[in-house]
Structures are given as structure tokens and as C-alpha cells.
C-alpha atoms as a PDB file:
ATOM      1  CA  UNK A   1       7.594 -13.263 -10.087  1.00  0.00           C
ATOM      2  CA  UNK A   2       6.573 -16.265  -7.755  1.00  0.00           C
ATOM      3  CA  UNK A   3       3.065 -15.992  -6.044  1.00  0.00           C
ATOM      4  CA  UNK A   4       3.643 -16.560  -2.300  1.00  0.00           C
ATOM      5  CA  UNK A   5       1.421 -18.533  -0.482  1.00  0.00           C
ATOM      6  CA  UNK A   6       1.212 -17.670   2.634  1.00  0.00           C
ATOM      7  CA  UNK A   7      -2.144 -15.516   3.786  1.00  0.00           C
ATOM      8  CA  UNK A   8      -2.236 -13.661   7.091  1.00  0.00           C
ATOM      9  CA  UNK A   9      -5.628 -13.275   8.903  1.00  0.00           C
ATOM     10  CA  UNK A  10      -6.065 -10.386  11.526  1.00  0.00           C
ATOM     11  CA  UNK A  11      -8.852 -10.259  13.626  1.00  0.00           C
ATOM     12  CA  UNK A  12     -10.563  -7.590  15.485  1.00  0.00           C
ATOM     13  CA  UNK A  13     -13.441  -7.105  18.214  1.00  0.00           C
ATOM     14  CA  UNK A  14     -16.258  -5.159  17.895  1.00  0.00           C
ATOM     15  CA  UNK A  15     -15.631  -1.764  18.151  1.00  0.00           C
ATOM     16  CA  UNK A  16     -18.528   0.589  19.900  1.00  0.00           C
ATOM     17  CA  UNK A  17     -19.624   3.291  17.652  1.00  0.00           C
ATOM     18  CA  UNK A  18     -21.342   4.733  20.459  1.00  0.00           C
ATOM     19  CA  UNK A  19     -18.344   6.528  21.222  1.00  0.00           C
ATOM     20  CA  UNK A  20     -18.918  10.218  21.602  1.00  0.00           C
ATOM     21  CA  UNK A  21     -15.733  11.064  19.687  1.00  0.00           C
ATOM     22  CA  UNK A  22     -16.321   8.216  16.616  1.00  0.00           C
ATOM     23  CA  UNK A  23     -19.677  10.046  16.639  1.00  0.00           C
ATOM     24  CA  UNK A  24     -18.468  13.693  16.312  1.00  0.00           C
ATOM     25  CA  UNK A  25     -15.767  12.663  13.862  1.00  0.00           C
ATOM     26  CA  UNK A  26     -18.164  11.001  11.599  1.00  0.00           C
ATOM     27  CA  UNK A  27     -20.351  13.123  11.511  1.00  0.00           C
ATOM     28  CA  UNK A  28     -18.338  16.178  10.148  1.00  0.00           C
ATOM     29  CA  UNK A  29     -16.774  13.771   7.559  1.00  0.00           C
ATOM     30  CA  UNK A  30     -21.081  13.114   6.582  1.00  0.00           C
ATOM     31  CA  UNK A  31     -21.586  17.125   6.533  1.00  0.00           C
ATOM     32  CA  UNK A  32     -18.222  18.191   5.007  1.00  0.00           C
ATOM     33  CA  UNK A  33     -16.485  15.135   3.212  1.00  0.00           C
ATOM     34  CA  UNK A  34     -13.153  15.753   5.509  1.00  0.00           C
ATOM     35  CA  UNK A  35     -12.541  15.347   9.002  1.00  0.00           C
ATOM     36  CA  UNK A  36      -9.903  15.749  11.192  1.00  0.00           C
ATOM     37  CA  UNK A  37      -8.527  13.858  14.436  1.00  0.00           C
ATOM     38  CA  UNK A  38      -5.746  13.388  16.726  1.00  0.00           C
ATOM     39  CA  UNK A  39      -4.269  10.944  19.535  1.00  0.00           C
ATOM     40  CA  UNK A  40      -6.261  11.964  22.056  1.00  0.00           C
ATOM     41  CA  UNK A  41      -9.141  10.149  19.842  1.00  0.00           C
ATOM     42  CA  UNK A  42      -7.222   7.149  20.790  1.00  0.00           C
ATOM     43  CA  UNK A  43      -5.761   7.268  24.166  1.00  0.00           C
ATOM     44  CA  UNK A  44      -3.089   5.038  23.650  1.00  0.00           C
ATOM     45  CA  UNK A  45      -2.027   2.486  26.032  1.00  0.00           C
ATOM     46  CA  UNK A  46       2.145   1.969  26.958  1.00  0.00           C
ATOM     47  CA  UNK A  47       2.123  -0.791  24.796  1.00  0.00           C
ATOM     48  CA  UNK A  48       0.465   0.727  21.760  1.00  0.00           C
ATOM     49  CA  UNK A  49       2.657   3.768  22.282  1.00  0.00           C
ATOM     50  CA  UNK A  50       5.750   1.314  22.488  1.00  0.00           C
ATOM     51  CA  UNK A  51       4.105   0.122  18.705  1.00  0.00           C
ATOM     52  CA  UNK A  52       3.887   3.239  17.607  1.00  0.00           C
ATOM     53  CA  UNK A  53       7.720   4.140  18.180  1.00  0.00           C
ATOM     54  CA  UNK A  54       8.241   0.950  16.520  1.00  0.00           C
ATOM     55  CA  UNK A  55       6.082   1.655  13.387  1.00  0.00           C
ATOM     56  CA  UNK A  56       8.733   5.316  13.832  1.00  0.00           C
ATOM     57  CA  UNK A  57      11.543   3.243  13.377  1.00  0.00           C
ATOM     58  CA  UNK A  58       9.979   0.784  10.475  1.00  0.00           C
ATOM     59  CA  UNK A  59       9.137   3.569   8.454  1.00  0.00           C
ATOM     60  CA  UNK A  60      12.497   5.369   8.004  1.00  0.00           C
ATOM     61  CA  UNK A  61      14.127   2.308   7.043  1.00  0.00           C
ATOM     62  CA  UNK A  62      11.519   1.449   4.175  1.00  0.00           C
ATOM     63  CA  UNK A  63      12.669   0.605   0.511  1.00  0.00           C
ATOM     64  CA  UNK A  64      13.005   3.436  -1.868  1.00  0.00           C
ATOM     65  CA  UNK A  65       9.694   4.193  -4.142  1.00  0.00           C
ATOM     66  CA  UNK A  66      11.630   3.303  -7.675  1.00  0.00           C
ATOM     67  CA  UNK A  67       8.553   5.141  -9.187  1.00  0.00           C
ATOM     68  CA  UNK A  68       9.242   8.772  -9.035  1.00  0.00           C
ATOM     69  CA  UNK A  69      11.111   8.114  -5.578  1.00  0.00           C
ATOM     70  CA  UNK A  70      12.651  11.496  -5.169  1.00  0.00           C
ATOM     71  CA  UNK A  71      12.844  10.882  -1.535  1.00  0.00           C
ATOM     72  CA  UNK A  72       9.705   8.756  -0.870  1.00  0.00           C
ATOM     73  CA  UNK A  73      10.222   5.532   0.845  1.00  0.00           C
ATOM     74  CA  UNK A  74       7.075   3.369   0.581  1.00  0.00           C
ATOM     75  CA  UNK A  75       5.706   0.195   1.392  1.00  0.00           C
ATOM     76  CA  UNK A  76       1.829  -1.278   0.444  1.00  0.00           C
ATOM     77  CA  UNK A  77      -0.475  -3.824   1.392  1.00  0.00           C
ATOM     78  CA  UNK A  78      -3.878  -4.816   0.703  1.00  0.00           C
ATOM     79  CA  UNK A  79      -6.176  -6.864   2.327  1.00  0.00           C
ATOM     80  CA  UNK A  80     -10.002  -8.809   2.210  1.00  0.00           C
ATOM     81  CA  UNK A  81     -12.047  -7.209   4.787  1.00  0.00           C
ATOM     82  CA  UNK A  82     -14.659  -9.535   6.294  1.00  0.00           C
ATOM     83  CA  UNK A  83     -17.206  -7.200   8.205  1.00  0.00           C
ATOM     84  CA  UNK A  84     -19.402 -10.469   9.685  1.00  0.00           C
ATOM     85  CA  UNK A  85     -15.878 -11.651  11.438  1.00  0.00           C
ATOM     86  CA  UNK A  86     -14.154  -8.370  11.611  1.00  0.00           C
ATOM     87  CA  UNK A  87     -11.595 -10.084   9.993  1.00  0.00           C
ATOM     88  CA  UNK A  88      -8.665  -8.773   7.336  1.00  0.00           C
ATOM     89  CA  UNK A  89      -7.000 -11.640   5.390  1.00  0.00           C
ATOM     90  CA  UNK A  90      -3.713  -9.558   3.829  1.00  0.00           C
ATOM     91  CA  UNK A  91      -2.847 -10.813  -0.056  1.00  0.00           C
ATOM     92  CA  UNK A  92       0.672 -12.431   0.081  1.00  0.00           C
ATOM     93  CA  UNK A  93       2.215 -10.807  -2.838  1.00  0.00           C
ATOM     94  CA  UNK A  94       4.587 -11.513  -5.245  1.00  0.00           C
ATOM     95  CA  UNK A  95       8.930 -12.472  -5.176  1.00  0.00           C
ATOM     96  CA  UNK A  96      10.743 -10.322  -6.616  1.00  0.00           C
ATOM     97  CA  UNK A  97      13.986 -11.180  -8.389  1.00  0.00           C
ATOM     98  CA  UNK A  98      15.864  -9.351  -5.502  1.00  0.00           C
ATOM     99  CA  UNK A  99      14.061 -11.777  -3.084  1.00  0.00           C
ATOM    100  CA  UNK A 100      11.471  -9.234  -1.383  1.00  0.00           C
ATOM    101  CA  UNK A 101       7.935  -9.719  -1.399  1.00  0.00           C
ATOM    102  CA  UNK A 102       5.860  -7.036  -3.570  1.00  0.00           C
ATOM    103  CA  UNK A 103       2.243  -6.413  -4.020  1.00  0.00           C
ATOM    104  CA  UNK A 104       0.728  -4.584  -7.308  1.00  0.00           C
ATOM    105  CA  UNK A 105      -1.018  -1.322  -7.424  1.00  0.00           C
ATOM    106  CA  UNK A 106      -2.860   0.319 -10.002  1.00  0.00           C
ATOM    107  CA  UNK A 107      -4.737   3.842 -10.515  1.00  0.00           C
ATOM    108  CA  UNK A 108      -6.847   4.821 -13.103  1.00  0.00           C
ATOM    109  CA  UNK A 109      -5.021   7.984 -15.132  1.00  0.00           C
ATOM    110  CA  UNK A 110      -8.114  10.444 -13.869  1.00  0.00           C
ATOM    111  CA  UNK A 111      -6.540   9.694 -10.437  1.00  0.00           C
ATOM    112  CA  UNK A 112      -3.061   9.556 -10.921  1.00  0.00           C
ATOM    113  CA  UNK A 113      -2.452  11.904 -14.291  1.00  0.00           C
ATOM    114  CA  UNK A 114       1.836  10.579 -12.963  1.00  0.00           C
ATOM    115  CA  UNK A 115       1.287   6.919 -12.967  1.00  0.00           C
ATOM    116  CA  UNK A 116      -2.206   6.284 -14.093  1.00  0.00           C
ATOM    117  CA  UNK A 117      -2.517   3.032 -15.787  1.00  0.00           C
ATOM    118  CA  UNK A 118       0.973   1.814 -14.542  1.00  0.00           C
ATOM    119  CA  UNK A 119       1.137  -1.091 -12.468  1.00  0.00           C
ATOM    120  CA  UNK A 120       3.077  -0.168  -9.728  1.00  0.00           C
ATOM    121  CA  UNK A 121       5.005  -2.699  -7.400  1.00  0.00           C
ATOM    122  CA  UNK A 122       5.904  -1.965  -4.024  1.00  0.00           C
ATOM    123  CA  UNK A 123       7.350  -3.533  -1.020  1.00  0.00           C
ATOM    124  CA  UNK A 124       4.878  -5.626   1.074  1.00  0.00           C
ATOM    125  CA  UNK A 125       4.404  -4.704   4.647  1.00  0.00           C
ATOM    126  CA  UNK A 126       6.030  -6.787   6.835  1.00  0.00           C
ATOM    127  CA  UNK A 127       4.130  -9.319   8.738  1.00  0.00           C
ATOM    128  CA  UNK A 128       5.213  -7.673  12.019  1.00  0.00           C
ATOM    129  CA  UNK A 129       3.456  -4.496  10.751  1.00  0.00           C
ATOM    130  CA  UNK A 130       0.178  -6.227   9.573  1.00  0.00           C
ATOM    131  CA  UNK A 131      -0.160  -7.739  13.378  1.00  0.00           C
ATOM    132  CA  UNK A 132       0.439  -5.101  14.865  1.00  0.00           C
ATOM    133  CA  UNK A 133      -2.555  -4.295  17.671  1.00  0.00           C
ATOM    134  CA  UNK A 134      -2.118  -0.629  16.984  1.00  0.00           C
ATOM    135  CA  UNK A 135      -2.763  -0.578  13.026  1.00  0.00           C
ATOM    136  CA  UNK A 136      -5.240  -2.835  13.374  1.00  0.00           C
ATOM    137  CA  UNK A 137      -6.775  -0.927  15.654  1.00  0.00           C
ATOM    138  CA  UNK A 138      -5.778   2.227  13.401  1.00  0.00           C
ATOM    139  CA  UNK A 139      -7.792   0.426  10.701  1.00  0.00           C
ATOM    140  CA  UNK A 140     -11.314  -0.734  12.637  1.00  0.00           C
ATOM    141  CA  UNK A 141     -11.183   2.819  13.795  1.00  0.00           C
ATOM    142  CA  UNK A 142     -10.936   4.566  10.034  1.00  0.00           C
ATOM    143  CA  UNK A 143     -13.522   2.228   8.807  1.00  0.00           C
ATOM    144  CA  UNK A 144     -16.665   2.636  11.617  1.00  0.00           C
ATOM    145  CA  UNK A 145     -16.113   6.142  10.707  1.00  0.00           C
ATOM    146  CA  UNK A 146     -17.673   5.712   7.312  1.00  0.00           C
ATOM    147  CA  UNK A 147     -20.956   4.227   5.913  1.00  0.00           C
ATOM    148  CA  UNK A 148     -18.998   1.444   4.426  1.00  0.00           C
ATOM    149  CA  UNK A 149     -20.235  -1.732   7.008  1.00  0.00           C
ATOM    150  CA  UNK A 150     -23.688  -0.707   7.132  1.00  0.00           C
ATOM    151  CA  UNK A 151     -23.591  -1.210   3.224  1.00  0.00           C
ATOM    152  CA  UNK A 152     -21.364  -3.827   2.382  1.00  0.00           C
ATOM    153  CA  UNK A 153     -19.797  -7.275   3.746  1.00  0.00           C
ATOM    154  CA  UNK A 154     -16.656  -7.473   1.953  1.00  0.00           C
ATOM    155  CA  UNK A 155     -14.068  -4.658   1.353  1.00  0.00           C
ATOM    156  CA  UNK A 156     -10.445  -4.192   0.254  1.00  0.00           C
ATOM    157  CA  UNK A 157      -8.506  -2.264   2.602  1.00  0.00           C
ATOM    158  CA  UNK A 158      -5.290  -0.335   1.130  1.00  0.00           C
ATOM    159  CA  UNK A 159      -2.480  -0.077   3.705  1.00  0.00           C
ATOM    160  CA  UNK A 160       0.701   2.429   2.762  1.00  0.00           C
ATOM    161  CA  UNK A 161       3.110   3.455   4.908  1.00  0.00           C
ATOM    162  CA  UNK A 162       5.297   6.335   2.864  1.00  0.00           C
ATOM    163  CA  UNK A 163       7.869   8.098   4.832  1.00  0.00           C
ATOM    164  CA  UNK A 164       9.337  11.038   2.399  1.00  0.00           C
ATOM    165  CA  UNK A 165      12.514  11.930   3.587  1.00  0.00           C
ATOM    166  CA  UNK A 166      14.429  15.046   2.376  1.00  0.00           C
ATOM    167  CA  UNK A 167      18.702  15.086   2.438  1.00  0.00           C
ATOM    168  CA  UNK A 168      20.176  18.702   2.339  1.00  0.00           C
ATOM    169  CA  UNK A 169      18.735  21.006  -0.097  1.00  0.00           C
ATOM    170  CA  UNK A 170      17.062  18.441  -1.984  1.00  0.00           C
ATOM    171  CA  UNK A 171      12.969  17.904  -1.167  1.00  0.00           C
ATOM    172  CA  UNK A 172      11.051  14.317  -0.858  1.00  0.00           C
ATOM    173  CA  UNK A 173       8.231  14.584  -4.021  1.00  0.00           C
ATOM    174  CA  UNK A 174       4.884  13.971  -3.537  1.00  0.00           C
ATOM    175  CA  UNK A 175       3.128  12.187  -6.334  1.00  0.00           C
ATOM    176  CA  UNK A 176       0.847  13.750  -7.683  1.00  0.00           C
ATOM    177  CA  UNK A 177       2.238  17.128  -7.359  1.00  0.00           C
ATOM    178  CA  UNK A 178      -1.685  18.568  -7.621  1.00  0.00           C
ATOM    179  CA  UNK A 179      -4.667  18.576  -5.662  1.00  0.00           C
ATOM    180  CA  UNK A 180      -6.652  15.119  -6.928  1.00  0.00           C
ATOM    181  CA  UNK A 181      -8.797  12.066  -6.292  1.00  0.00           C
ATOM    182  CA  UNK A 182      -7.515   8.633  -5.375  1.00  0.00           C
ATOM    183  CA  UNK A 183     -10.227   6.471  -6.822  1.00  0.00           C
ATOM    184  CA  UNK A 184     -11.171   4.576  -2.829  1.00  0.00           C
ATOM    185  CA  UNK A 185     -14.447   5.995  -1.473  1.00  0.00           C
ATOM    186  CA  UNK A 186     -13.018   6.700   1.897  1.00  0.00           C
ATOM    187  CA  UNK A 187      -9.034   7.338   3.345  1.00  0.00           C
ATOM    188  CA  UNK A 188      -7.551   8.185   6.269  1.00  0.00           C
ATOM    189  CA  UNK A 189      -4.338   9.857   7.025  1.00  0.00           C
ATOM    190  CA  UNK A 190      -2.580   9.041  10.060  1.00  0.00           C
ATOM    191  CA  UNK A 191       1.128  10.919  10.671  1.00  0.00           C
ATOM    192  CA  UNK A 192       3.693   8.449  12.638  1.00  0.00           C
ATOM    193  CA  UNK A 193       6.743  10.694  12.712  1.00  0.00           C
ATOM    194  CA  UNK A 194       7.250  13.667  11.661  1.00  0.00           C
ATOM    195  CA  UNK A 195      11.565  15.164  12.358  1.00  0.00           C
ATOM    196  CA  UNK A 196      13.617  17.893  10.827  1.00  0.00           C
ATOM    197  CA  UNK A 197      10.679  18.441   8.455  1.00  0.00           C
ATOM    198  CA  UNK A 198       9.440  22.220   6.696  1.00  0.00           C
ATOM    199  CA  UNK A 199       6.562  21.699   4.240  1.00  0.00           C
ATOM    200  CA  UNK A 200       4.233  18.397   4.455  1.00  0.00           C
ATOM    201  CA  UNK A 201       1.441  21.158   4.156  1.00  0.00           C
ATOM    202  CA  UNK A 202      -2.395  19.292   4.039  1.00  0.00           C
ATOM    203  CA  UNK A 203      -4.906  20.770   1.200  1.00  0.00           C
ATOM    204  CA  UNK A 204      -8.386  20.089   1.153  1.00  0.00           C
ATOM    205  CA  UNK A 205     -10.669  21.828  -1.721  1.00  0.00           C
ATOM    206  CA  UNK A 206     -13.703  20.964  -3.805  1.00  0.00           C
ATOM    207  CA  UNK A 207     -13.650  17.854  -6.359  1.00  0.00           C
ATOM    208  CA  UNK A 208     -14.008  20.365  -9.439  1.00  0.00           C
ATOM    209  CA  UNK A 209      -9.766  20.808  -8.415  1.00  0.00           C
ATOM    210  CA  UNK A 210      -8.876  17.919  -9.055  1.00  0.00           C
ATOM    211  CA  UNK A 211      -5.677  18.167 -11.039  1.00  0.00           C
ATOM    212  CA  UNK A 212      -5.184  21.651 -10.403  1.00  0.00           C
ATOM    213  CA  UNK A 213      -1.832  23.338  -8.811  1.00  0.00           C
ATOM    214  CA  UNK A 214      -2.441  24.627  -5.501  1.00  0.00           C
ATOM    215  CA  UNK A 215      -1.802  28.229  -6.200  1.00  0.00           C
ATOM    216  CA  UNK A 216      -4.581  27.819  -8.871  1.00  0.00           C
ATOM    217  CA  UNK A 217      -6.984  27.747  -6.779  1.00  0.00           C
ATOM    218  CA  UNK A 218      -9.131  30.991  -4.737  1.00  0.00           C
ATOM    219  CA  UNK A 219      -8.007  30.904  -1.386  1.00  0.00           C
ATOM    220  CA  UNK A 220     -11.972  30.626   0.066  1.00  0.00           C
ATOM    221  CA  UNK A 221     -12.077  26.987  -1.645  1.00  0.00           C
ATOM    222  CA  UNK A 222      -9.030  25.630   0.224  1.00  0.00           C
ATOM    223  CA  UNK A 223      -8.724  24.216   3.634  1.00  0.00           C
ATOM    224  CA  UNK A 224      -5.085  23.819   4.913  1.00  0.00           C
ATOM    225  CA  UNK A 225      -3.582  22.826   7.894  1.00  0.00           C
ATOM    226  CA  UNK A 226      -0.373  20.303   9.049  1.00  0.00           C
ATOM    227  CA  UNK A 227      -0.045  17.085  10.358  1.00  0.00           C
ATOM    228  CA  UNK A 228       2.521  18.016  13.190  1.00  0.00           C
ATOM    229  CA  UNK A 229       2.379  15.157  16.048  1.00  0.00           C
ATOM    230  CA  UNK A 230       2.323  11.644  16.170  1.00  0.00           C
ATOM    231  CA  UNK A 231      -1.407  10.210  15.027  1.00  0.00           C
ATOM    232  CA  UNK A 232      -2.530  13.691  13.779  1.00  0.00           C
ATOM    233  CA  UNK A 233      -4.964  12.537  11.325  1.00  0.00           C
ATOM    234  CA  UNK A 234      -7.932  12.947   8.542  1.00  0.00           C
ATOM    235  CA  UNK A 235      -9.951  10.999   6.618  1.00  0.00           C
ATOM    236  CA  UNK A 236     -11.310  11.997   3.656  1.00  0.00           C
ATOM    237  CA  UNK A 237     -15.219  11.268   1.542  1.00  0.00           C
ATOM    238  CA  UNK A 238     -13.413  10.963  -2.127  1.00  0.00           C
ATOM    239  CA  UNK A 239     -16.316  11.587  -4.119  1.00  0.00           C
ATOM    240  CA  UNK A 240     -17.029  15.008  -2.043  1.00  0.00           C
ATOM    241  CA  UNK A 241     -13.508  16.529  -1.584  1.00  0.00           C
ATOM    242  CA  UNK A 242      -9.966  16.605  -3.662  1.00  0.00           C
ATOM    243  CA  UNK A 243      -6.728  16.785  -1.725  1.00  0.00           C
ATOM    244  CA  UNK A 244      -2.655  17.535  -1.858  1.00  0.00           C
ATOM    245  CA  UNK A 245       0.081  17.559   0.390  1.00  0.00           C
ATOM    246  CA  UNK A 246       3.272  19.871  -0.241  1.00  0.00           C
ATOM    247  CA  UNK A 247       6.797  18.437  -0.703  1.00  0.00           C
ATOM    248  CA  UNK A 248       9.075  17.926   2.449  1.00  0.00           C
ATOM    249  CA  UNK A 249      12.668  19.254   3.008  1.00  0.00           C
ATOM    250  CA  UNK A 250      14.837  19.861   5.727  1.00  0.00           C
ATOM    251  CA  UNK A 251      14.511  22.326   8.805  1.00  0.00           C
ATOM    252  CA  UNK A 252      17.725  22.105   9.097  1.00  0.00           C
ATOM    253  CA  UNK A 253      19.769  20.898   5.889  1.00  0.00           C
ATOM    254  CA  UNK A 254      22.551  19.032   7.883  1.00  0.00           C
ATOM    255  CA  UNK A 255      20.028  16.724   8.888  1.00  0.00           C
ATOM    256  CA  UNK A 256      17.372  14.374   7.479  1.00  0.00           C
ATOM    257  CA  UNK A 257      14.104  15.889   7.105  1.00  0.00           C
ATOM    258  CA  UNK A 258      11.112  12.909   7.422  1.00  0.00           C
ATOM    259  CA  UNK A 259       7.221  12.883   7.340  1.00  0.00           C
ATOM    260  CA  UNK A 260       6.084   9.359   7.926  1.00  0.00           C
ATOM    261  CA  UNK A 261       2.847   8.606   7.534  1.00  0.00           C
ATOM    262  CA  UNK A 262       0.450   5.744   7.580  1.00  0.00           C
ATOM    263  CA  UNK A 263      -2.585   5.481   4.656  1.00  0.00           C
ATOM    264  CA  UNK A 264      -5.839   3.181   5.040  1.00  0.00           C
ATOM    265  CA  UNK A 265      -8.199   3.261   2.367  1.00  0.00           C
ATOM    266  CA  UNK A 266     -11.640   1.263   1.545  1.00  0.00           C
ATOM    267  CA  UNK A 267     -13.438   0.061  -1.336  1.00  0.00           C
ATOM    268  CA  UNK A 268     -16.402  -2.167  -1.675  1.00  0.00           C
ATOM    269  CA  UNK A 269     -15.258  -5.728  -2.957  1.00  0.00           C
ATOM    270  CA  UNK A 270     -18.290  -6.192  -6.053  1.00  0.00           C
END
């Protein structure tokens, strides 16, 4: 595959963390390594509502995940966080032989016991994605809730958008099927659509779980809850919590069932 050359840059302003609700929110991730949040965290102008039903629409017409894809369409991006400029330079990626424009992903197998050690290659996020004033935003936000800036100068930020979508009787597949560890000290969660969808269920337990079924597990270690409306969200410590999300199908099966949602992780660039 050809390297392409061309590098976007994103900048962002200062955001305050004095912020009552940045405040609250990182403060329960601090005392219990998981914290939920919603859109009225955000008060959303028209316009950044109007990119939000636009991120809707990108996400159902994403390329299928050709590892393990049972359902899940996925796209990835990663980016060079400068904290001194608040700026994110995105990685251009490689072209494929079908033309598209991929970037590489790897796990460690302690992370991903499905596709540990396998480099991965998914779809790039498109440009118009990446510029979007809303996921930056989105991403600015998820970072001044963790420790991350006051520690480091450069970071790599993750960005997946996965939208599982479930035909009939037949479920979208999470991978991995178990509660686990991604490897990226912090991640946040942030639903863009959710239609026709049962399931899409939220665990949150101690790390000791990791790798363990749900149903494993004593019912006083588990949080649970559901991601229901648009910018529902968590963000997770992963060295002080594991986590799982339940397959999706269909409400009603004569319709598509989708959960679309939007993943931003960190990790200190050594």
C-alpha cells in the first residue's frame, strides 16, 4: 500500500476547565475510574446539532469491519496531539488496492484475546469528519477530563466511529465478546444514533474481569446502564475499570437495527 501524504492539522481554543460540569465529571472518573455524561454537558448550538445529524448519516453508510464484521461498520483514525497548540495533526494512512485510504491498528493479545497481535486495517475517517467543529470539540472535551495535559505534551488520540447494525434476526457482534481492557489510559464513549436497536447494553466492573463473560461475574461488581440518546456518553480510567457492551439486533426485525457510536481514546506519545 502507498503512504499518502497529505497531513491534516485541527486546531482548537482553550477550553475552561473551570466549568462546573467538566469539574463534576472529572472528578467521579478520579474517585471511581468511570463516569458518565450526556448532551446537556454540551449544549449544542444549531449548527453543531446540524453536525451531529450529519455524523448520523456518515456512520450508517461506513465500510464493513472485514475483521469479525458480523454487522459492525467501522472507520479509525489517529492523530498527534500537540497540548502547547491544542493542535491534532491526523496520520494520512495508507491506499488500499481498492483505492480507499486505511490506517493500521494494533492491540496487544491481553487486550484483545480476538485480534490481539493482528494488525488491523480500517477505513480512514474522512476529512469532512476530522474537521468537523463538533468532534473536535467532542475530543478537547474527553481529554480536559483526564490528567493527561497536566502530565504530558504530546499524545495520540484514537478516533473510531463503529456503527453495528443488525438485519432481521441476525445481531451486529461486538468484539471482544467479554468484559476487557483496551490498552489507552483514558476513552470516552459518545452514542450518535441509536434506531430500531434492543441490546447495546454498557458494563462496567473491576479490572480483575477482564476477559470474563458477563454472566460470570456477581451482580454487586457490575455497573450497567444504556446509551439511549444522541451524545449519551462515558469515559472510562483503563487501568481502574474493565468494560463490555452487549450485541445489537433489531426492535423490530423488518427493519435495521443501528447503534452508532463515536470512540476517542489517549495515550502518552514516549
Amino acid at each position: 500500500m502507498d503512504n499518502v501524504s497529505q497531513e491534516i492539522v485541527v486546531s482548537h481554543e482553550s477550553l475552561s476547565t473551570d466549568n462546573l460540569g467538566i469539574i463534576g465529571i472529572r472528578n467521579r472518573l478520579s474517585e471511581l475510574g468511570w463516569a458518565r455524561f450526556d448532551a446537556d454537558d454540551f449544549a449544542l448550538t444549531a449548527h453543531e446539532r446540524d453536525e451531529l445529524d450529519f455524523l448520523a448519516r456518515y456512520g450508517e453508510s461506513l465500510p464493513l469491519d472485514r475483521f469479525g464484521g458480523d454487522g459492525r461498520r467501522r472507520a479509525y483514525c489517529e492523530g498527534i496531539v500537540d497540548l502547547a497548540s491544542r493542535q491534532i495533526a491526523w496520520r494520512p494512512g495508507h491506499r488500499a488496492e481498492d483505492g480507499g485510504i486505511e490506517i493500521e491498528y494494533q492491540q496487544d493479545e491481553i487486550y484483545q484475546p480476538e485480534y490481539g497481535g493482528v494488525v488491523r486495517r480500517f477505513r480512514r475517517l474522512g476529512s469532512e469528519v476530522l474537521e468537523t467543529g463538533l468532534i473536535n470539540r467532542l475530543i478537547w472535551h474527553d481529554l480536559d477530563l483526564t490528567p493527561l495535559p497536566e502530565r504530558h505534551e504530546t499524545l495520540l488520540c484514537g478516533l473510531h466511529m463503529i456503527c453495528m447494525t443488525a438485519i432481521g434476526t441476525e445481531p451486529a457482534r461486538i468484539t471482544p465478546d467479554c468484559l476487557h481492557r483496551d490498552g489507552q489510559p483514558y476513552t470516552a464513549a459518545h452514542l450518535i444514533r441509536r434506531h430500531n436497536a434492543k441490546g447495546g447494553v454498557n458494563y462496567i466492573a473491576p479490572p480483575r474481569f477482564s476477559g470474563w463473560r458477563v454472566e460470570a461475574v456477581p451482580d454487586d461488581q457490575l455497573q450497567v446502564f444504556t446509551l439511549h440518546e444522541a451524545l449519551d456518553s462515558y469515559v472510562i480510567d483503563d487501568e481502574a475499570v474493565s468494560h463490555h457492551v452487549t450485541s445489537v439486533s433489531c426492535d423490530d426485525p423488518a427493519l435495521p437495527g443501528m447503534r452508532t457510536i463515536l470512540l476517542v481514546d489517549f495515550t502518552p506519545v514516549s
